[in-house]
Protein backbone atom coordinates (compact mmCIF):
# COMPACT_ATOMS: atom_id res chain seq x y z
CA UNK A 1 -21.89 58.87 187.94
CA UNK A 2 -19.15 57.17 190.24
CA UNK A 3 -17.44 55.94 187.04
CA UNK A 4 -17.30 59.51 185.48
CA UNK A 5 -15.69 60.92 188.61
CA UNK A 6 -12.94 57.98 188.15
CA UNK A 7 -12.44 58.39 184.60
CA UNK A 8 -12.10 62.04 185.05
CA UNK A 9 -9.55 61.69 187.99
CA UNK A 10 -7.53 59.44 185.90
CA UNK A 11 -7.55 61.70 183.18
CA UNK A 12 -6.56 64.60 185.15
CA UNK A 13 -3.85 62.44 186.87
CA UNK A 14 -2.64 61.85 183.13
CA UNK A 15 -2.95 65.31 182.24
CA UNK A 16 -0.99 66.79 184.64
CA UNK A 17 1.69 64.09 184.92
CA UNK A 18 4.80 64.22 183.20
CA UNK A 19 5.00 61.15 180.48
CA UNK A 20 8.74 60.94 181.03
CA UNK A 21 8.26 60.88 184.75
CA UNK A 22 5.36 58.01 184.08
CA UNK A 23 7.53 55.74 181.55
CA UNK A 24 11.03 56.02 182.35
CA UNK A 25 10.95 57.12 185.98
CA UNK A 26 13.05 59.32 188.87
CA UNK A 27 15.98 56.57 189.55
CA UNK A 28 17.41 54.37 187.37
CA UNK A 29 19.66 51.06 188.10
CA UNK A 30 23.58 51.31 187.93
CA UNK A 31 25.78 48.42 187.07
CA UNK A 32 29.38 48.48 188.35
CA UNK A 33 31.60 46.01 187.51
CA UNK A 34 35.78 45.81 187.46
CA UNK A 35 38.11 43.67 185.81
CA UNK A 36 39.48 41.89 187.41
CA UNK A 37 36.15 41.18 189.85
CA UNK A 38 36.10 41.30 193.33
CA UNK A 39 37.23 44.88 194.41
CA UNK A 40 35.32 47.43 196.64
CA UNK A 41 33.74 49.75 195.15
CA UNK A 42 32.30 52.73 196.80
CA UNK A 43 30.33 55.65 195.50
CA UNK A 44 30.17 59.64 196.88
CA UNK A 45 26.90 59.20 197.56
CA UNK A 46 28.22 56.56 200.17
CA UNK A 47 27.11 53.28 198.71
CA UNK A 48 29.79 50.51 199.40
CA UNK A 49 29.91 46.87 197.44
CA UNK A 50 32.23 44.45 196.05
CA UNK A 51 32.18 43.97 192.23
CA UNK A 52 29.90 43.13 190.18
CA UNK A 53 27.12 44.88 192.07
CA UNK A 54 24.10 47.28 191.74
CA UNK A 55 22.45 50.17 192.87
CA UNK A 56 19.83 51.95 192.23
CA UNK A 57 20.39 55.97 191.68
CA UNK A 58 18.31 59.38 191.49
CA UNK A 59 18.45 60.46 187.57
CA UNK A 60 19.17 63.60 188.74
CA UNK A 61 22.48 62.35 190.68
CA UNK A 62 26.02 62.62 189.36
CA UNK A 63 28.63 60.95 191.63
CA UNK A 64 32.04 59.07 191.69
CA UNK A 65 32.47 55.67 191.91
CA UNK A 66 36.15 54.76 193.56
CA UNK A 67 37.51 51.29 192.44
CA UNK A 68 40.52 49.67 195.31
CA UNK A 69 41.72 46.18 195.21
CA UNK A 70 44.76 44.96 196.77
CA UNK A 71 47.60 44.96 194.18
CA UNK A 72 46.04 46.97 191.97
CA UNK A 73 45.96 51.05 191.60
CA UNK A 74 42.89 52.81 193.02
CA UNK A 75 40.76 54.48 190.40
CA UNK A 76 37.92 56.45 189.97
CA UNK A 77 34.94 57.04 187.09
CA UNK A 78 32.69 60.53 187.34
CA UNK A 79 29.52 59.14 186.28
CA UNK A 80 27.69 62.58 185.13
CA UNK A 81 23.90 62.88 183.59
CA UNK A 82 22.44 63.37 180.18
CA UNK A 83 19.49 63.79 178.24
CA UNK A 84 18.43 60.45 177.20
CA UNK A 85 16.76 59.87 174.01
CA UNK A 86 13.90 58.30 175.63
CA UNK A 87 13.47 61.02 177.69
CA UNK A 88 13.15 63.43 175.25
CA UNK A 89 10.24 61.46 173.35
CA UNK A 90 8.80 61.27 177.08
CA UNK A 91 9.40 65.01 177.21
CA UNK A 92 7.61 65.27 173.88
CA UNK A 93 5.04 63.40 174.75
CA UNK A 94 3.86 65.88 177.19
CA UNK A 95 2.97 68.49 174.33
CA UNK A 96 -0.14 66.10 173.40
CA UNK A 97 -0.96 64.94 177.23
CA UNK A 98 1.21 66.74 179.52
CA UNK A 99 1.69 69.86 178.93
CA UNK A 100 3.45 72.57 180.88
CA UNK A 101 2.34 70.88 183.79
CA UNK A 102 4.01 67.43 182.61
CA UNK A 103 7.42 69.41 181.31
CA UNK A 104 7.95 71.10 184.56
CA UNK A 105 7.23 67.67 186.19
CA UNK A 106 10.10 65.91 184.22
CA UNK A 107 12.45 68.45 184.21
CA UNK A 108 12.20 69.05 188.14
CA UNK A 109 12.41 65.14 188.64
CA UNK A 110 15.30 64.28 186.09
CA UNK A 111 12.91 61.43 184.55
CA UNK A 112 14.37 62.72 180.98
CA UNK A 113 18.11 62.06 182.34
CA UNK A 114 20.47 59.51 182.21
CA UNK A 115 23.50 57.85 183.61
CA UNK A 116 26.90 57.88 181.95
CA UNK A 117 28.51 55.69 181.98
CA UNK A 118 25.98 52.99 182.94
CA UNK A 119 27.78 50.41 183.51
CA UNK A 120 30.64 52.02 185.56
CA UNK A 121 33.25 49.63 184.79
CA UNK A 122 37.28 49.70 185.66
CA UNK A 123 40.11 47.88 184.27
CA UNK A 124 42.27 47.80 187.36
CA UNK A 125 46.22 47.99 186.92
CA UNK A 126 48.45 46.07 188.86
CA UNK A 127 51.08 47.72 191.26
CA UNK A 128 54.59 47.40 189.49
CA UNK A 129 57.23 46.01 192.11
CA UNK A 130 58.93 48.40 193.48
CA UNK A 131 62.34 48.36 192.47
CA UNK A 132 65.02 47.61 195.67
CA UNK A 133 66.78 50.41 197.04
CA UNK A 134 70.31 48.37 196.83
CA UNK A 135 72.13 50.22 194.04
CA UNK A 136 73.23 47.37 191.77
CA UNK A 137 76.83 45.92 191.00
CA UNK A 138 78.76 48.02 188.58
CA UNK A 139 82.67 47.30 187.52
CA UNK A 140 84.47 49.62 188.79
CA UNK A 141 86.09 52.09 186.00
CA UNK A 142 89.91 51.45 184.76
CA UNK A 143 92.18 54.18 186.00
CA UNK A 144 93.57 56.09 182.98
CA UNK A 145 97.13 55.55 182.62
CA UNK A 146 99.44 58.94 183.19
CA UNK A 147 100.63 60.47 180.81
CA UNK A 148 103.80 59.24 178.82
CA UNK A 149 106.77 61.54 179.18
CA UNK A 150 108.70 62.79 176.61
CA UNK A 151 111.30 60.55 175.59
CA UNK A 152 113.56 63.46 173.66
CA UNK A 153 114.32 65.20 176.94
């Protein structure tokens, strides 16, 4: 009779999970990288790291990473959600053993969502030199000569 009662909690458990929410999850793992390596990267969700790194993200969350390195031009990537393939089939999935129940349960947690870009990468461009603010050398321009006069006068 114990066994029963399992089975049918487990079945209800199923039932009234979301499959998305079961197979792909609520967070998913970001890569950032930059080229070249080595510059801070922080997030507006305040994570902080130095390239290459990781975190680990709500699917629901979009965000901004920042890229700064010293010689090189800060820049920033909107990373901004989607519906992932996988999630959809996930979302699907909850017509046979979901149903409504499952569907509002993935929507609600974002398991059908995904990151883009994932990874966050930046190609970071080097500072030009700033050009000196000493005008340079120039030859100084011939004066004209006057005017001849008019040699029938």
């Amino acid at each position: 009779m114990r066994s029963i009662r399992v089975a049918t909690a487990l079945a209800g458990a199923l039932w009234l999970g979301g499959c998305a929410t079961v197979t792909r999850g609520t967070s998913e793992v970001m890569q950032i990288t930059s080229a070249p390596s080595g510059a801070q990267a922080s997030t507006s969700t305040g994570f902080n790291c130095t390239t290459p790194c990781t975190l680990t993200v709500n699917r629901k969350e979009e965000f901004v990473v920042k890229f700064d390195d010293a010689g090189y031009q800060p820049q920033e990537i909107a990373v901004k959600t989607q519906i992932a393939s996988a999630g959809v089939a996930g979302f699907a999935g909850n017509v046979v053993a979901g149903g409504v129940v499952g569907m509002v349960a993935d929507a609600a947690t974002g398991a059908t969502l995904e990151h883009v870009p994932n990874p966050v990468h930046a190609d970071l461009v080097p500072i030009a030199a700033t050009p000196s603010s000493a005008k340079p050398w120039r030859r100084p321009l011939a004066k004209a000569a006057p005017a001849a006069e008019n040699a029938s006068e």
